[in-house]
Each structure stands twice: as C-alpha cells, then as structure tokens.
Protein backbone atom coordinates (compact mmCIF):
# COMPACT_ATOMS: atom_id res chain seq x y z
CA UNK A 1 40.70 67.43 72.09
CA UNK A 2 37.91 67.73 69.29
CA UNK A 3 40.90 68.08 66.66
CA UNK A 4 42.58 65.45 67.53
CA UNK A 5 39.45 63.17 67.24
CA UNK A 6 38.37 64.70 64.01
CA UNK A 7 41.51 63.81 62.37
CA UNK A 8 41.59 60.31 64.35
CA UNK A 9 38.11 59.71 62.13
CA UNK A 10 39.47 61.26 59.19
CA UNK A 11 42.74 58.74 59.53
CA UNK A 12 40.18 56.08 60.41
CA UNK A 13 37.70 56.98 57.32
CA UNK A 14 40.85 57.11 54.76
CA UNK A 15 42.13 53.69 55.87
CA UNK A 16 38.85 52.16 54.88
CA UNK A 17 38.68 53.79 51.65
CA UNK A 18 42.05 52.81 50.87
CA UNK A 19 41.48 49.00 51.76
CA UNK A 20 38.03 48.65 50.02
CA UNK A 21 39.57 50.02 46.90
CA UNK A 22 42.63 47.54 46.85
CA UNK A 23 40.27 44.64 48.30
CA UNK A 24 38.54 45.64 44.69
CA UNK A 25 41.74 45.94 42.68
CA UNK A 26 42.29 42.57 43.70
CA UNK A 27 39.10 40.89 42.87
CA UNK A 28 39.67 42.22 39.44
CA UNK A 29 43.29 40.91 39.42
CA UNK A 30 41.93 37.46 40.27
CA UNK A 31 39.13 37.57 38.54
CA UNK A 32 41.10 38.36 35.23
CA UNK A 33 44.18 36.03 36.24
CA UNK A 34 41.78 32.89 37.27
CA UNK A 35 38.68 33.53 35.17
CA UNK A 36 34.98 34.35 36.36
CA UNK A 37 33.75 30.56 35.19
CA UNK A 38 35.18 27.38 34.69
CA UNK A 39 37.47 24.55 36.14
CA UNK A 40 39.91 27.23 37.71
CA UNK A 41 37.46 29.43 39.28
CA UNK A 42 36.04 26.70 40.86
CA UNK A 43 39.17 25.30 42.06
CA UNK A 44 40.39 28.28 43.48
CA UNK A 45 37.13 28.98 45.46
CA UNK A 46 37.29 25.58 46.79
CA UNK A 47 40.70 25.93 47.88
CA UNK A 48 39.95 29.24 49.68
CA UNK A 49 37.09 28.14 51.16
CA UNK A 50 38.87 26.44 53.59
CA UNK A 51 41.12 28.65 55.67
CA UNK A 52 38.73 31.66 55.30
CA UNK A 53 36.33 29.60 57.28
CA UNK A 54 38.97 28.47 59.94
CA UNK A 55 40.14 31.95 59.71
CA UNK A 56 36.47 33.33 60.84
CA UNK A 57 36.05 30.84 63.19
CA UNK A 58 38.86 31.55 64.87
CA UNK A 59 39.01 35.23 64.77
CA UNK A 60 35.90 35.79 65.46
CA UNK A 61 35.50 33.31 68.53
CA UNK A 62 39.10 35.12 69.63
CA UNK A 63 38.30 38.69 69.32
CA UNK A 64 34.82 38.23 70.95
CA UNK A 65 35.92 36.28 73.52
CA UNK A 66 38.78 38.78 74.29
CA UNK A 67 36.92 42.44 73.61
CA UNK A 68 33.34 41.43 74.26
CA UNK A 69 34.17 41.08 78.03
CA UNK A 70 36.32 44.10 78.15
CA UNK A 71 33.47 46.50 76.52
CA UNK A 72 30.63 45.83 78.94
C-alpha cells in the first residue's frame, strides 16, 4: 500500500514538473512570437484577458461548489 502511494506522488510530482516547464516554454514562444512591449503585446493581453477571467469564474465557482461539499 505505501508503494503504491509513493509512486502515485512520484506520478503526481512529475506531472507538475512537466507542465510548469512547458507552461514556461510557452511564455517564451509567445513572448518571442508577439513581443514583450508594444501594440501586439498589448493586444494580445487584452484579448486574453477575457476568457481567462470567465474561465476562473466559472471553474472556480464549479469546482468549489461541486468538491467543497463533498470534502467536509
């Protein structure tokens, strides 16, 4: 039983790694295909502003209405 949970955290630990290193890779990729300053940057953030926001709104209000309730 201990085994299998170590390598459930190991699994768990790796997948993070993995997806802060290509959340990186692609804030270079964007930063060097849109440029840090200027007209596109801005335009870009502006654009993406938008449906993040709805995106945490909704997520968030879903997920803690759904698991809040079902953890305590």
């Amino acid at each position: 039983m201990t085994n299998q949970i170590g390598r459930s955290s190991v699994l768990l630990a790796s997948g993070t790694v993995v997806s802060r290193i290509l959340g990186f890779v692609s804030a270079v990729v964007l930063a060097r295909t849109v440029g840090l300053i200027g007209s596109g940057a801005d335009a870009f953030a502006l654009a993406n502003q938008l449906p993040n926001n709805v995106y945490a709104i909704v997520a968030g209000g879903v997920l803690s209405a759904v698991f809040v309730p079902q953890i305590i």
